[in-house]
PDB file of N, CA and C in Angstrom:
ATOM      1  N   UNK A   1       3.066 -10.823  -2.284  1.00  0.00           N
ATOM      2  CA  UNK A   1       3.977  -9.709  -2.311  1.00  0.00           C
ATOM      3  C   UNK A   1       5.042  -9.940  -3.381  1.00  0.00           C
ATOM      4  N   UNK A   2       5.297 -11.408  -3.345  1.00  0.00           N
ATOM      5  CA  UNK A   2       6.473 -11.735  -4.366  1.00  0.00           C
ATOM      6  C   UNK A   2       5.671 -11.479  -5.852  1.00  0.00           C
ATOM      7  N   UNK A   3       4.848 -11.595  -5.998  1.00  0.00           N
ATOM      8  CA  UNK A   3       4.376 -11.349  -7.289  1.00  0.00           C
ATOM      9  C   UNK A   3       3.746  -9.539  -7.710  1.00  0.00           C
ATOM     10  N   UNK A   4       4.007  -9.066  -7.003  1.00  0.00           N
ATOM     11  CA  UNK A   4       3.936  -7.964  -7.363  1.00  0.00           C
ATOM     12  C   UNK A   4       2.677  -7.120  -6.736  1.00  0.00           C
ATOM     13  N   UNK A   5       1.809  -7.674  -6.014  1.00  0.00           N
ATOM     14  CA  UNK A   5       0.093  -7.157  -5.690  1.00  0.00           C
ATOM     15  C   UNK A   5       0.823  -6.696  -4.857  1.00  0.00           C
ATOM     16  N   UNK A   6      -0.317  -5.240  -4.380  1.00  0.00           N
ATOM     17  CA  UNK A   6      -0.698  -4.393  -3.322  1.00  0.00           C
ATOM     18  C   UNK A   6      -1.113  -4.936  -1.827  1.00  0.00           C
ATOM     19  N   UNK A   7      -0.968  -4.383  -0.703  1.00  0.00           N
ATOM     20  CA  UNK A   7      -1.618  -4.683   0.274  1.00  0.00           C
ATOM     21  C   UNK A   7      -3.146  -5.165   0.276  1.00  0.00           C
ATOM     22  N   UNK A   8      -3.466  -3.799  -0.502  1.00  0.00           N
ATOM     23  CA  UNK A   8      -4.928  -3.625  -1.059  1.00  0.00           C
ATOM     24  C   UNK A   8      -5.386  -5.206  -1.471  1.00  0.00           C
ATOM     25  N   UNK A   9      -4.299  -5.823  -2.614  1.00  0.00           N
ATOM     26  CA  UNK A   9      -4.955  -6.932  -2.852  1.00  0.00           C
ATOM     27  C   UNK A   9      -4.922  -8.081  -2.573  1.00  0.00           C
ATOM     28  N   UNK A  10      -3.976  -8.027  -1.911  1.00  0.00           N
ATOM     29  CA  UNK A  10      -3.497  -9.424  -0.946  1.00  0.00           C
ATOM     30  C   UNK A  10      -4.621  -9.569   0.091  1.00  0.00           C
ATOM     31  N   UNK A  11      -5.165  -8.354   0.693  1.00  0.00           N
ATOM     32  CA  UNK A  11      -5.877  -8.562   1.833  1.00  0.00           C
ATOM     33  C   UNK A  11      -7.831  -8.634   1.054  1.00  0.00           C
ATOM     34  N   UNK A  12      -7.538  -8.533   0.004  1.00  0.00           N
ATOM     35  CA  UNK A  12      -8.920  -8.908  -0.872  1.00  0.00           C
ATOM     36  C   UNK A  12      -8.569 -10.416  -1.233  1.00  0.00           C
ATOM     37  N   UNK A  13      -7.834 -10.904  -1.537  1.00  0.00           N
ATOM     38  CA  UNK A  13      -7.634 -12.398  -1.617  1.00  0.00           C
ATOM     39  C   UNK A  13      -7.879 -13.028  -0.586  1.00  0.00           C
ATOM     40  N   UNK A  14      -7.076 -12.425   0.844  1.00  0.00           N
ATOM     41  CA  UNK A  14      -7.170 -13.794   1.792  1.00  0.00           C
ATOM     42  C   UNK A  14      -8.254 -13.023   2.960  1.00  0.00           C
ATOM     43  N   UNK A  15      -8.948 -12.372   2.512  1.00  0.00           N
ATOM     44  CA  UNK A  15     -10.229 -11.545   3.100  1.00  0.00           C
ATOM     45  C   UNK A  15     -10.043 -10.937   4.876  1.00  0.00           C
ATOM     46  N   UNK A  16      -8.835 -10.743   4.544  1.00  0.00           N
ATOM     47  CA  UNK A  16      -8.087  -9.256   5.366  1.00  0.00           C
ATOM     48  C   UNK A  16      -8.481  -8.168   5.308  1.00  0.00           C
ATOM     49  N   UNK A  17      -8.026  -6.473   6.373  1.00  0.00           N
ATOM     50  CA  UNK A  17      -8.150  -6.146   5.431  1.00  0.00           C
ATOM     51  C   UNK A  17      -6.575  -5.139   5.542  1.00  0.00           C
ATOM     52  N   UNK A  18      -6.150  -4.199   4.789  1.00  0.00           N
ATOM     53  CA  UNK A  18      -4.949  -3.604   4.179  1.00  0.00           C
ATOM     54  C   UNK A  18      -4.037  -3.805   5.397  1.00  0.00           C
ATOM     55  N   UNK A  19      -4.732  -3.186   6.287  1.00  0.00           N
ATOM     56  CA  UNK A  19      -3.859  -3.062   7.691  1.00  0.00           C
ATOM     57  C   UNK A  19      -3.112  -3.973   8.225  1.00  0.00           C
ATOM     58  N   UNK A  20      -4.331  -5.007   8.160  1.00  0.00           N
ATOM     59  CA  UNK A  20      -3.292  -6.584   8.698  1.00  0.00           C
ATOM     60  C   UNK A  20      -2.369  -6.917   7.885  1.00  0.00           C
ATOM     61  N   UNK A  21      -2.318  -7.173   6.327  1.00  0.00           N
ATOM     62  CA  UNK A  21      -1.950  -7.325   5.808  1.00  0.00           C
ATOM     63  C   UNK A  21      -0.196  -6.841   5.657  1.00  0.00           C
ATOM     64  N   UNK A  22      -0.684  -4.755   6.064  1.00  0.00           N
ATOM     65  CA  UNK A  22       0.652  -4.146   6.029  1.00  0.00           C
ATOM     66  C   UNK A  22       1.372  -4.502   7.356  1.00  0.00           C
ATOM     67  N   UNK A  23       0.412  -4.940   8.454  1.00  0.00           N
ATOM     68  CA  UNK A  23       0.731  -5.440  10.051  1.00  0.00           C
ATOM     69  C   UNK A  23       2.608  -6.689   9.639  1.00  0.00           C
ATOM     70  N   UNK A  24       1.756  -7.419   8.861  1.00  0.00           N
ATOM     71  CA  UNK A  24       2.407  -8.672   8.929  1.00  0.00           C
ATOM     72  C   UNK A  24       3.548  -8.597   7.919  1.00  0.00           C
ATOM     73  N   UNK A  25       3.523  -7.954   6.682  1.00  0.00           N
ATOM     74  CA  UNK A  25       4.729  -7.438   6.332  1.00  0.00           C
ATOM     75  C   UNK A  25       5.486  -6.610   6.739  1.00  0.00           C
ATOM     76  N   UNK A  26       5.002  -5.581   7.541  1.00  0.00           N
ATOM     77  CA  UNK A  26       6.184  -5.128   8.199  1.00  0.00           C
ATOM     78  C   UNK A  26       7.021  -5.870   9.501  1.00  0.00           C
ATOM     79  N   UNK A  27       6.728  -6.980   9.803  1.00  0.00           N
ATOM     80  CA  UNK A  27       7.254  -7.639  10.948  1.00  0.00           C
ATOM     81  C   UNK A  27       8.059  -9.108   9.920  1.00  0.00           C
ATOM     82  N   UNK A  28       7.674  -9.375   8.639  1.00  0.00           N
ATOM     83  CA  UNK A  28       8.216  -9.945   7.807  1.00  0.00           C
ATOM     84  C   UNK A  28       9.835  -8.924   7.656  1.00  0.00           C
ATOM     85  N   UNK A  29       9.262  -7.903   7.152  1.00  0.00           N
ATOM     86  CA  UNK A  29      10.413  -7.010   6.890  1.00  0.00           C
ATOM     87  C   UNK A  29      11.731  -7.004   7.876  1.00  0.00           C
ATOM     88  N   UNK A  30      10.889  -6.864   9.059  1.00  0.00           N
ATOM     89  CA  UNK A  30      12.340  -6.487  10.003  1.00  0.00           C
ATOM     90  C   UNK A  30      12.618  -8.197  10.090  1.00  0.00           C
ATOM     91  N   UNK A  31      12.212  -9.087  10.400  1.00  0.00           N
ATOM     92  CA  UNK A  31      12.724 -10.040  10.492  1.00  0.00           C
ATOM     93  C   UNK A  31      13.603 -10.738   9.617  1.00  0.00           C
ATOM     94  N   UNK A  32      13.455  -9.995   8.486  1.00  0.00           N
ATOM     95  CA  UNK A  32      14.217 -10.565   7.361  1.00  0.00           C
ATOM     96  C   UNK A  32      15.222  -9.381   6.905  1.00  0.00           C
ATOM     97  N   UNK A  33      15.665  -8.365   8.115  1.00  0.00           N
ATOM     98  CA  UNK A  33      16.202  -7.067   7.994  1.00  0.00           C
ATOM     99  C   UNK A  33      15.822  -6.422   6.421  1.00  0.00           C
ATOM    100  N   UNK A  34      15.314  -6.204   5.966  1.00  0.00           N
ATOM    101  CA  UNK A  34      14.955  -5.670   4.869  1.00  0.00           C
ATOM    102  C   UNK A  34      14.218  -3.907   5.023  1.00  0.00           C
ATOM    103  N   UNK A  35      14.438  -3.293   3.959  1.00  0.00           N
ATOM    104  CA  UNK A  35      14.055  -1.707   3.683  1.00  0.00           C
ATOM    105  C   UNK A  35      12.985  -1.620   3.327  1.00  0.00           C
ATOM    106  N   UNK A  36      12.530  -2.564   2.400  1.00  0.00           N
ATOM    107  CA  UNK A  36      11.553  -2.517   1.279  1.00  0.00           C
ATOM    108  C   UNK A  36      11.083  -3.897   1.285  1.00  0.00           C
ATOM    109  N   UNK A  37       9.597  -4.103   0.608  1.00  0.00           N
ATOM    110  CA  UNK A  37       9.330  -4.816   0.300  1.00  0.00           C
ATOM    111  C   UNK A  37       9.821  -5.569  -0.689  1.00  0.00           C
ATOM    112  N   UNK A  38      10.355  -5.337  -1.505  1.00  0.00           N
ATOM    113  CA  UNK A  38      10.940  -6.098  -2.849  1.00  0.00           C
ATOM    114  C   UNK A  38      12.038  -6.744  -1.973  1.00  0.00           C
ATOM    115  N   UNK A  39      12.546  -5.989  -1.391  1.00  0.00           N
ATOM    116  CA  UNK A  39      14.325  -6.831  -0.678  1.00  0.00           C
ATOM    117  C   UNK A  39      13.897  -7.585  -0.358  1.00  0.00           C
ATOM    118  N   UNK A  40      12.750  -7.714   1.076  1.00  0.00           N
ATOM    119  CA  UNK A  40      12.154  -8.972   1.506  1.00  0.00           C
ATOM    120  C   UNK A  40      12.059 -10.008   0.819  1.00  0.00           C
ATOM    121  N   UNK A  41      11.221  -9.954   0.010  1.00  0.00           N
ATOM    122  CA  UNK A  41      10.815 -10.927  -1.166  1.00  0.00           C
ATOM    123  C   UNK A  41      11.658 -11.459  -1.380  1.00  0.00           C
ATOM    124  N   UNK A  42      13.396 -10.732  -1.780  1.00  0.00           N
ATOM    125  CA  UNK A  42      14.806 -11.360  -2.772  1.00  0.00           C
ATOM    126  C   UNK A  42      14.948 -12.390  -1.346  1.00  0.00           C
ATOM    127  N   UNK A  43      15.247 -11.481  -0.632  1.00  0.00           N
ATOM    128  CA  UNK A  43      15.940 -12.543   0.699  1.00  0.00           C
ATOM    129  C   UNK A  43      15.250 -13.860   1.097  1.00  0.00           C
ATOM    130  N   UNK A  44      13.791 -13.912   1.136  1.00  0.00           N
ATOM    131  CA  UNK A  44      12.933 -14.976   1.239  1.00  0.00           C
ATOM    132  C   UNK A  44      13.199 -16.052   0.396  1.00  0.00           C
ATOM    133  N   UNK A  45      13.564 -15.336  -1.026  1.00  0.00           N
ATOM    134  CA  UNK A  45      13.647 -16.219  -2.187  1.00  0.00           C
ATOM    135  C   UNK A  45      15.295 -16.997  -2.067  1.00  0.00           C
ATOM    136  N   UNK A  46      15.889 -15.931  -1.802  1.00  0.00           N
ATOM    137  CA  UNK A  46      17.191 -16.823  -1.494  1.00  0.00           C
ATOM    138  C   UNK A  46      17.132 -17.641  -0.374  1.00  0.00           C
ATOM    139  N   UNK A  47      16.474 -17.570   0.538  1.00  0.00           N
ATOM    140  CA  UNK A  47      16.383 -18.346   1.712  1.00  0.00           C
ATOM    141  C   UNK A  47      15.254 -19.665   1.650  1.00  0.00           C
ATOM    142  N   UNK A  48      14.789 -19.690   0.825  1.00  0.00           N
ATOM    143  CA  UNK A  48      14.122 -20.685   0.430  1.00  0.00           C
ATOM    144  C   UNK A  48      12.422 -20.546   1.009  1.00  0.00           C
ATOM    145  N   UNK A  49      12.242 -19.533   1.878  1.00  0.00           N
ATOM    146  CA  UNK A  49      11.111 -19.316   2.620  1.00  0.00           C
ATOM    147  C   UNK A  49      10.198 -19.338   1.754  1.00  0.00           C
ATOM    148  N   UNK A  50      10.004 -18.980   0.320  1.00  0.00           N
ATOM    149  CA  UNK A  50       9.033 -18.666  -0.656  1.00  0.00           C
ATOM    150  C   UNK A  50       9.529 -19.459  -1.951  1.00  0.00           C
ATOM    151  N   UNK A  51       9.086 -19.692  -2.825  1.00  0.00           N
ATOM    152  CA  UNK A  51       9.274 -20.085  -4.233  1.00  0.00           C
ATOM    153  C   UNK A  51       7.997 -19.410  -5.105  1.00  0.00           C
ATOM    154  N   UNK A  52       9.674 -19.493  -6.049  1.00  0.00           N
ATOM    155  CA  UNK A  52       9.219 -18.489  -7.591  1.00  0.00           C
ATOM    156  C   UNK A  52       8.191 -18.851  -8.182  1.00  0.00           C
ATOM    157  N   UNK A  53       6.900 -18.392  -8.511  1.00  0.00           N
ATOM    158  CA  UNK A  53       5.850 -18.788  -9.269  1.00  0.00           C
ATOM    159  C   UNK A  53       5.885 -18.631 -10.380  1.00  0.00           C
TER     160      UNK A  53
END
């Protein structure tokens, strides 16, 4: 998500499929109070949960 791919392709990478994919970011989202996906991402990144590739 931090890099920019679709549901679509995240869930073709880890052989999901869209739904789960959008399942688990949206429970990312609220947990990380976020609107959007991009906010998520910032907040993760400031929080150390993820690193910058």
């Amino acid at each position: 998500m931090s890099q920019g791919k679709s549901s679509w392709e995240i869930g073709v990478m880890l052989k999901v499929s869209q739904y789960t994919v959008d399942f688990h970011l949206k429970n990312v989202m609220r947990k990380l109070d976020s609107t959007s996906r991009t906010l998520a991402a910032v907040k993760a990144l400031k929080l150390g949960i993820i690193e910058r590739q």
